[in-house]
Protein backbone atom coordinates (compact mmCIF):
# COMPACT_ATOMS: atom_id res chain seq x y z
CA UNK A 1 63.62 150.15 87.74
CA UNK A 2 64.58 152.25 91.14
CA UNK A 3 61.75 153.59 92.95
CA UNK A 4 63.83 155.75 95.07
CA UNK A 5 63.57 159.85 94.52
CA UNK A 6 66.37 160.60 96.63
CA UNK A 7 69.99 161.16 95.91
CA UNK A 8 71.10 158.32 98.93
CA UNK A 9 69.38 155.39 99.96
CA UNK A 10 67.92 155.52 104.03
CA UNK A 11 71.21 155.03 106.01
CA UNK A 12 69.21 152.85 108.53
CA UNK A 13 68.04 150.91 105.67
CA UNK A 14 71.71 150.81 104.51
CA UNK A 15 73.04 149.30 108.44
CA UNK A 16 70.63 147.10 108.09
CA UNK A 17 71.36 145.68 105.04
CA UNK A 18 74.76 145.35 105.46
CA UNK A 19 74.44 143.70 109.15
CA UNK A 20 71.96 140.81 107.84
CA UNK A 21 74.47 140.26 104.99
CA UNK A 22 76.88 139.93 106.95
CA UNK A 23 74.97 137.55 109.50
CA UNK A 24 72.80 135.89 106.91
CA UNK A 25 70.02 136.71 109.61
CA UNK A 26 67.82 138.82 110.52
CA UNK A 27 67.39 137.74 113.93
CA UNK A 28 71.70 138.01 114.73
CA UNK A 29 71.95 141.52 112.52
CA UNK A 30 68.45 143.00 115.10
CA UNK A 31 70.67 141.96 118.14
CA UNK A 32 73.36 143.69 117.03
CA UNK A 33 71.64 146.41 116.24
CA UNK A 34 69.75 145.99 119.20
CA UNK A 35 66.23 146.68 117.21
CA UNK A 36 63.73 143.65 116.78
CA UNK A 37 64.13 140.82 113.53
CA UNK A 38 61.05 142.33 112.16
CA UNK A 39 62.33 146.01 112.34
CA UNK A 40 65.65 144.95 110.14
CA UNK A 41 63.27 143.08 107.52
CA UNK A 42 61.42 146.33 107.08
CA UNK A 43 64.04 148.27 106.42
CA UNK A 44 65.84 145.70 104.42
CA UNK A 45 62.04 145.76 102.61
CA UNK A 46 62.56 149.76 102.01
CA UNK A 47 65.89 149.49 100.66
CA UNK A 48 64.68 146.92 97.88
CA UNK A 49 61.60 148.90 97.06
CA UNK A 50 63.88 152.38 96.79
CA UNK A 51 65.99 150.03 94.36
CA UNK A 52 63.97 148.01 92.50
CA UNK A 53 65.39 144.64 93.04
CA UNK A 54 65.47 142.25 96.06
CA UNK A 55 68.20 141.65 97.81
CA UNK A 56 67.71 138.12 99.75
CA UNK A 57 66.28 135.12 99.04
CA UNK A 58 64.31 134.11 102.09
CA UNK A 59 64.87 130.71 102.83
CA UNK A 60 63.24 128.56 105.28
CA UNK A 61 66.09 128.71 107.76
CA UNK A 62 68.06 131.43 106.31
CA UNK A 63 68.90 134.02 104.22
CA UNK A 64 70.66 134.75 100.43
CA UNK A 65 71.98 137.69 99.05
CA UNK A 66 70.91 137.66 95.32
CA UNK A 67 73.48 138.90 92.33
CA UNK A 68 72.61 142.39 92.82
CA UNK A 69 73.66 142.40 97.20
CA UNK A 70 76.93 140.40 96.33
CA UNK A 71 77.71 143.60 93.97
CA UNK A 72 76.52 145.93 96.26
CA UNK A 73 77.61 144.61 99.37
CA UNK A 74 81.63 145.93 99.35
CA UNK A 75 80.87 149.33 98.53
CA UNK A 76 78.22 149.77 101.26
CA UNK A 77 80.48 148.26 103.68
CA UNK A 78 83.31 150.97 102.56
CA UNK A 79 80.63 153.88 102.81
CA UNK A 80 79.80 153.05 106.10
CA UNK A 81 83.11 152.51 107.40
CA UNK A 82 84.06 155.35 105.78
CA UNK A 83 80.92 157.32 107.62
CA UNK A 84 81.89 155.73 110.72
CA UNK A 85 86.11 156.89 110.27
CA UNK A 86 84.91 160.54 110.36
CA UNK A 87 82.51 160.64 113.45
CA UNK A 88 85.36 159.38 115.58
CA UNK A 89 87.65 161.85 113.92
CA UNK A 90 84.85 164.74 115.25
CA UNK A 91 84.91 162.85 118.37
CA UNK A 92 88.20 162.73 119.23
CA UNK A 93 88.74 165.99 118.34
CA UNK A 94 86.58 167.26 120.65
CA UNK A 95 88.51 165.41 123.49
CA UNK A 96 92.11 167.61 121.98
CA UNK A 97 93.56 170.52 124.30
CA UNK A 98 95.20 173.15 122.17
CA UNK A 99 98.13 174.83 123.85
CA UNK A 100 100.55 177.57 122.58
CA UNK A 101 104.52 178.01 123.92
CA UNK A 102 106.39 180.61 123.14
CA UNK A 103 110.24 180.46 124.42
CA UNK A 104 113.71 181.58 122.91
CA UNK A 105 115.15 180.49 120.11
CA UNK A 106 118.16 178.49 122.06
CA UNK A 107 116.27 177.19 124.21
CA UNK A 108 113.63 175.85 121.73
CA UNK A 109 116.76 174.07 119.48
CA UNK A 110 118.95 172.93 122.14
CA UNK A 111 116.96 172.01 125.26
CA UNK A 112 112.69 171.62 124.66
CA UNK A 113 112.39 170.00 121.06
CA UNK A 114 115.47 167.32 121.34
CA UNK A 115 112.51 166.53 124.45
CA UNK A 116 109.11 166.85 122.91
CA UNK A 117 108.56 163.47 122.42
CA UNK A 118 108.44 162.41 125.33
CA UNK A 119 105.60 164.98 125.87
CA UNK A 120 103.59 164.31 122.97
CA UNK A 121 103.84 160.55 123.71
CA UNK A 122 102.64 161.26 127.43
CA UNK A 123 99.66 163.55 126.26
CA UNK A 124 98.27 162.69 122.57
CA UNK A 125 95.62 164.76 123.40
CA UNK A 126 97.75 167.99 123.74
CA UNK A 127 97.78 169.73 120.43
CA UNK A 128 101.07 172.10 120.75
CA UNK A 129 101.81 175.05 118.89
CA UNK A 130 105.90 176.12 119.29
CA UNK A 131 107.00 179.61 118.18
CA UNK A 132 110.39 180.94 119.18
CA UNK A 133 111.07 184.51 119.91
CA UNK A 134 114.48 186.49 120.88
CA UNK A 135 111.28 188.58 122.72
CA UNK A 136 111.36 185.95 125.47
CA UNK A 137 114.73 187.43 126.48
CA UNK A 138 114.20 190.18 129.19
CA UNK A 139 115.53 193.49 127.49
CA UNK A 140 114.30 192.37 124.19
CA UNK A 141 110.61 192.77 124.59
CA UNK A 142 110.81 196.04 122.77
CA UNK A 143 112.20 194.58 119.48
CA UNK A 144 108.89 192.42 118.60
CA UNK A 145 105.93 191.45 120.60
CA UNK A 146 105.90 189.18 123.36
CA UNK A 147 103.39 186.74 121.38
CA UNK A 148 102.41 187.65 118.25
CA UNK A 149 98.69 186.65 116.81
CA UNK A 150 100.77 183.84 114.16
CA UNK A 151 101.80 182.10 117.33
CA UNK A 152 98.17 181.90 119.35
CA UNK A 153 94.82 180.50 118.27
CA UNK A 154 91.62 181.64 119.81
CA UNK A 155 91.19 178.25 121.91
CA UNK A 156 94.80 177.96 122.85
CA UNK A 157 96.35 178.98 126.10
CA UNK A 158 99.87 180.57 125.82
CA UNK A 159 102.74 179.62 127.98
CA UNK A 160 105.82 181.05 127.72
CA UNK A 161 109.45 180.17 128.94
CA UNK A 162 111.56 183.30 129.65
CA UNK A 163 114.97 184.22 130.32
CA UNK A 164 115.14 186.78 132.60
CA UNK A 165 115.04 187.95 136.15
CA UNK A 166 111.77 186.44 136.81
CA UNK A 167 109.78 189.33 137.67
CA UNK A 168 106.64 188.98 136.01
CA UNK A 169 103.87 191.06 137.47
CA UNK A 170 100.19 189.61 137.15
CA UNK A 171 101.87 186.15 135.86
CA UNK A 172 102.43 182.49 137.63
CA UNK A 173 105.65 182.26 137.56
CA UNK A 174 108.06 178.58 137.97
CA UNK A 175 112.19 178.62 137.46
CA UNK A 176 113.14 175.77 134.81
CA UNK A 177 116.32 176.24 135.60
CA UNK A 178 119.73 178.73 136.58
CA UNK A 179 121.72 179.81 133.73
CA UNK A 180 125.32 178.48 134.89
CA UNK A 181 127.50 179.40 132.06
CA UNK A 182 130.59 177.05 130.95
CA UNK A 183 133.50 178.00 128.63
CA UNK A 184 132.72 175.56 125.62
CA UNK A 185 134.59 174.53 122.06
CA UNK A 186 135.05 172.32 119.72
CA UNK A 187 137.01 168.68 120.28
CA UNK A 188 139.59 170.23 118.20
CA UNK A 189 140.80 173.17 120.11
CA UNK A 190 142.22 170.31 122.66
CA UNK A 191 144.68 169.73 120.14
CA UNK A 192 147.43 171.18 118.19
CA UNK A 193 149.96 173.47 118.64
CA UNK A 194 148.68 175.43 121.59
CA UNK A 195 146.13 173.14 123.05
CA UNK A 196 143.97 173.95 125.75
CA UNK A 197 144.67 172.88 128.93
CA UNK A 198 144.47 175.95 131.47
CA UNK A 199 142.78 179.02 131.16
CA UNK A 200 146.15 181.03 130.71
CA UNK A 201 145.70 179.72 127.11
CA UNK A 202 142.91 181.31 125.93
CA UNK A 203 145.52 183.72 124.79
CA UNK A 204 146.30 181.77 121.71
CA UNK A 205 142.38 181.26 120.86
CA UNK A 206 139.55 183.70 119.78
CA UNK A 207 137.00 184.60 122.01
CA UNK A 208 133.20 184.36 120.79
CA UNK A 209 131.24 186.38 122.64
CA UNK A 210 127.16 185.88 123.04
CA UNK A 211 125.35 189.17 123.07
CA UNK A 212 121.57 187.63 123.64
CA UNK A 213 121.32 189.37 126.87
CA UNK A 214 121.52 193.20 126.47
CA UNK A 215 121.84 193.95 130.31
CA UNK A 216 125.01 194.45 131.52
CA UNK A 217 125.88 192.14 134.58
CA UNK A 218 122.70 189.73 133.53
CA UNK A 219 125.41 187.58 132.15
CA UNK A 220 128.37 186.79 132.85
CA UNK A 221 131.27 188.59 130.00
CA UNK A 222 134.59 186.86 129.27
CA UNK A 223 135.70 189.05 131.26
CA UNK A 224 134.07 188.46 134.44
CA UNK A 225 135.18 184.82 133.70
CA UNK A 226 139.17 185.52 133.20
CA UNK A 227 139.00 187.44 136.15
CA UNK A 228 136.99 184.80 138.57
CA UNK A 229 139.97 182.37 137.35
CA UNK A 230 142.41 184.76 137.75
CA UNK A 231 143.99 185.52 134.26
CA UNK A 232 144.29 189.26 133.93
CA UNK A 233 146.45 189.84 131.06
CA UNK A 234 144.25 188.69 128.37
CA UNK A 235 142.53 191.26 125.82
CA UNK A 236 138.48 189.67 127.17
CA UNK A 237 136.69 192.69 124.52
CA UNK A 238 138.20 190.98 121.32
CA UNK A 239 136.57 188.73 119.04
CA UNK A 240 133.25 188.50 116.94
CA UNK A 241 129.75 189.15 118.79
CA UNK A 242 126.65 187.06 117.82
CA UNK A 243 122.95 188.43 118.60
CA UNK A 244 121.73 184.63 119.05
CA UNK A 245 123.09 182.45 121.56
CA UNK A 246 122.52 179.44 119.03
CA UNK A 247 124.96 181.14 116.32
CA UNK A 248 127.81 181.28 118.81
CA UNK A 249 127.52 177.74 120.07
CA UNK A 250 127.81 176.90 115.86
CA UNK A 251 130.82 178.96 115.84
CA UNK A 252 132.18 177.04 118.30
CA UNK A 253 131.28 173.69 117.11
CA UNK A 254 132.55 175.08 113.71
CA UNK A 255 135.60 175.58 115.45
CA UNK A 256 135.67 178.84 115.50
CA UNK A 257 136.88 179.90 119.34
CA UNK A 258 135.57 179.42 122.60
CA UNK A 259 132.24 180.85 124.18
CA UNK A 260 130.32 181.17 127.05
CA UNK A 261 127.42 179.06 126.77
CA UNK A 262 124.48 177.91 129.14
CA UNK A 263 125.53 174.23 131.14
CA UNK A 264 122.01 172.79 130.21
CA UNK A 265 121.68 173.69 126.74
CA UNK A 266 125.43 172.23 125.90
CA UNK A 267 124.19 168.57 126.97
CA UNK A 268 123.83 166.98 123.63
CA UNK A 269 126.17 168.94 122.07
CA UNK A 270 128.67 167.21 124.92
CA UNK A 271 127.81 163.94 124.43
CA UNK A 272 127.80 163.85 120.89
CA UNK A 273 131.14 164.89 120.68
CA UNK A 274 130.51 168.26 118.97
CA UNK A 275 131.56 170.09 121.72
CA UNK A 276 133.59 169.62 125.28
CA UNK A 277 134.58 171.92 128.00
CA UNK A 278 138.03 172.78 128.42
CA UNK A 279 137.70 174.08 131.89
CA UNK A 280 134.79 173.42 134.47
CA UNK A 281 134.75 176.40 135.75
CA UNK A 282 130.92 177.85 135.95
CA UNK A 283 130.23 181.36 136.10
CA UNK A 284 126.75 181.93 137.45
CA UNK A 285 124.32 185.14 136.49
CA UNK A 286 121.07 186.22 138.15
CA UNK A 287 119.04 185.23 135.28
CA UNK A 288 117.34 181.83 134.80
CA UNK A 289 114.84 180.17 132.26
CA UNK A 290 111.20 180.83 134.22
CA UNK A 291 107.49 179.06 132.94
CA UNK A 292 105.50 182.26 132.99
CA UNK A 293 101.83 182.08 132.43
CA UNK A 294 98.41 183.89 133.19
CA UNK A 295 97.02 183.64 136.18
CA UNK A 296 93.48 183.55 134.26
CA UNK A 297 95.14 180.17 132.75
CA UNK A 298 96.58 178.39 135.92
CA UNK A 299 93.08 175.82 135.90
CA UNK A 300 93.82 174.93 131.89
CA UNK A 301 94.45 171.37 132.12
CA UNK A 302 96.90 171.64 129.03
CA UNK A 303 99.45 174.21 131.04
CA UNK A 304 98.89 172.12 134.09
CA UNK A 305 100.20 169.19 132.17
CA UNK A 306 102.86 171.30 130.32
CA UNK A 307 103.96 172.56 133.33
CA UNK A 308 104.58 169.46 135.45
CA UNK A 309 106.12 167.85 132.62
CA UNK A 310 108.34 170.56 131.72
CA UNK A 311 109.48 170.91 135.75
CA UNK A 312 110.03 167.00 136.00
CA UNK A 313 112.32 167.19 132.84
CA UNK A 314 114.43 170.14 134.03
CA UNK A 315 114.91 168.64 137.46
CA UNK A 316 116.51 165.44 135.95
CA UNK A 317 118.46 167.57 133.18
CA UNK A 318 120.24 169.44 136.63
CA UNK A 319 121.55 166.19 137.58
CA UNK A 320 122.12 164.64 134.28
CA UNK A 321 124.20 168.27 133.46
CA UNK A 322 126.42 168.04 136.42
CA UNK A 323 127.26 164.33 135.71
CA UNK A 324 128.50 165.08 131.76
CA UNK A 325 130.34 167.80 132.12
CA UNK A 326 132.06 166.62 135.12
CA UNK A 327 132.87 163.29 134.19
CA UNK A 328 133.92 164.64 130.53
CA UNK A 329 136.26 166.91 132.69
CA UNK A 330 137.49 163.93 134.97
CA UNK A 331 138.43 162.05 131.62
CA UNK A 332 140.43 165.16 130.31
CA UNK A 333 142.35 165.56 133.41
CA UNK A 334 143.24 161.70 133.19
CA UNK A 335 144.73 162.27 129.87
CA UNK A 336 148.30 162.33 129.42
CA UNK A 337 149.55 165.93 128.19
């Protein structure tokens, strides 16, 4: 009959145990251990006098496990593995930086998640948190707050990308990139009976217009485009109007007309065929995507990391941006009318 009065046996007694099992010695299962071959038979001796039964035969020149150790053997190797599964889990959560970014929603979909991979395979450790918010959109900040408490946890520092002007008082502030708007529309608008080939026939096609940015003159309006490329007799008001940037690039994939749409968010779009640009003709504005964050936060390792990652990646997107729109123009102009 059991002797023990607790609910669990001794966990040393337990290691013990299962190490001279495994070993078939109690001098090999102490060195492991790294405890003395008489301090494992002790507690080898406790665990059979809190069960009632021995455990080992002690032979001359070794050890074996009786009936009742082969049955009990699996299940105390599962416990402990089991036991030794969750301290590593505490462990290595200790060693996790939580960080919190906040950017708009078009630049969230089109540009920084089709890239978070490569940032979550660079820095397992980095525990992100990604809310979108028209709020990062200078103008809009009066519409909903900046950061709301869903998108922050206590131990989490916040960055935030922001389109704007990129005056940020009391912030560090880093451009991503320029907002260099290109007309943009779907593959099929290339074709038919009054295909694109020159601005002048926009005339025959609707204009979608992108009304993200409230300020007047922080982006550029169709009709600050027809007029850079010298087409004055086009009607540039008419057409729908879209509050989200992202809804008037899916009207244009959709097929829908022709917008004005940032260079670097149109990438993928580009070279998946969902979208081309009929003209390369950029139209620049005095706003740009900016990393803003608190100057209280500039020494948190997980911004520092977010931050030269996020740089790196928009310096190669500039050059990767110029190459597919250009050579997806060079390839139109090559094709016979």
């Amino acid at each position: 009959m059991a002797k023990g009065n607790g609910r669990f046996p001794p966990l040393n007694a337990l290691r013990a145990f299962e190490a001279a099992a495994r070993h078939a010695s109690f001098k090999v299962a102490a060195q492991e251990l790294h405890v003395t071959p008489g301090a494992v038979s002790h507690q080898v001796k406790l665990l059979e006098d809190y069960l009632g039964v021995p455990l080992f035969r002690r032979l001359t020149r070794a050890l074996e496990l009786t009936t009742e150790a082969h049955a009990m053997l699996p299940k105390v190797r599962e416990g402990l593995d089991a036991l030794h599964a969750a301290v590593e889990r505490v462990r290595s959560r200790e060693d996790m930086l939580s960080l919190t970014v906040v950017t708009p929603p078009n630049f969230a979909a089109r540009w920084l998640v089709p890239r978070l991979a490569r940032f979550t395979t660079a820095h397992p450790n980095i525990e992100m948190h990604l809310a979108s918010r028209q709020a990062m959109v200078d103008g809009r900040e009066n519409e909903q707050p900046l950061v709301s408490e869903a998108d922050t946890r206590a131990d989490s520092p916040v960055a935030m990308v922001r389109f704007g002007s990129g005056h940020y008082p009391g912030s560090h502030v880093d451009e991503v990139f320029s907002a260099v708007y290109v007309p943009v529309c779907s593959p099929q608008l290339l074709k038919g009976s009054h295909p694109l080939r020159k601005p002048e026939d926009l005339r025959h096609h609707t204009l979608l217009h992108d009304d993200t940015v409230i300020e007047e003159g922080a982006r550029p309006s169709w009709n600050d485009w027809l007029q850079s490329v010298g087409v004055t007799d086009i009607d540039a008001t008419r057409g729908p109007h879209f509050s989200d940037a992202a809804l008037a690039m899916d009207a244009a994939i959709e097929g829908l007309g022709v917008t004005l749409a940032i260079r670097s968010l149109v990438i993928p779009e580009i070279e998946a065929g969902r979208l081309v640009v009929p003209f390369d003709i950029a139209a620049r504005t005095g706003y740009a995507y900016f990393l803003v964050t608190p100057e209280a936060a500039t020494e948190s390792r997980a911004i520092g990391a977010f931050r030269e990652w996020l740089l790196d990646e928009a310096k190669e997107e500039q050059v990767t941006a110029i190459q597919s729109v250009g050579s997806a123009a060079i390839a139109r102009r090559r094709r016979p009318p």
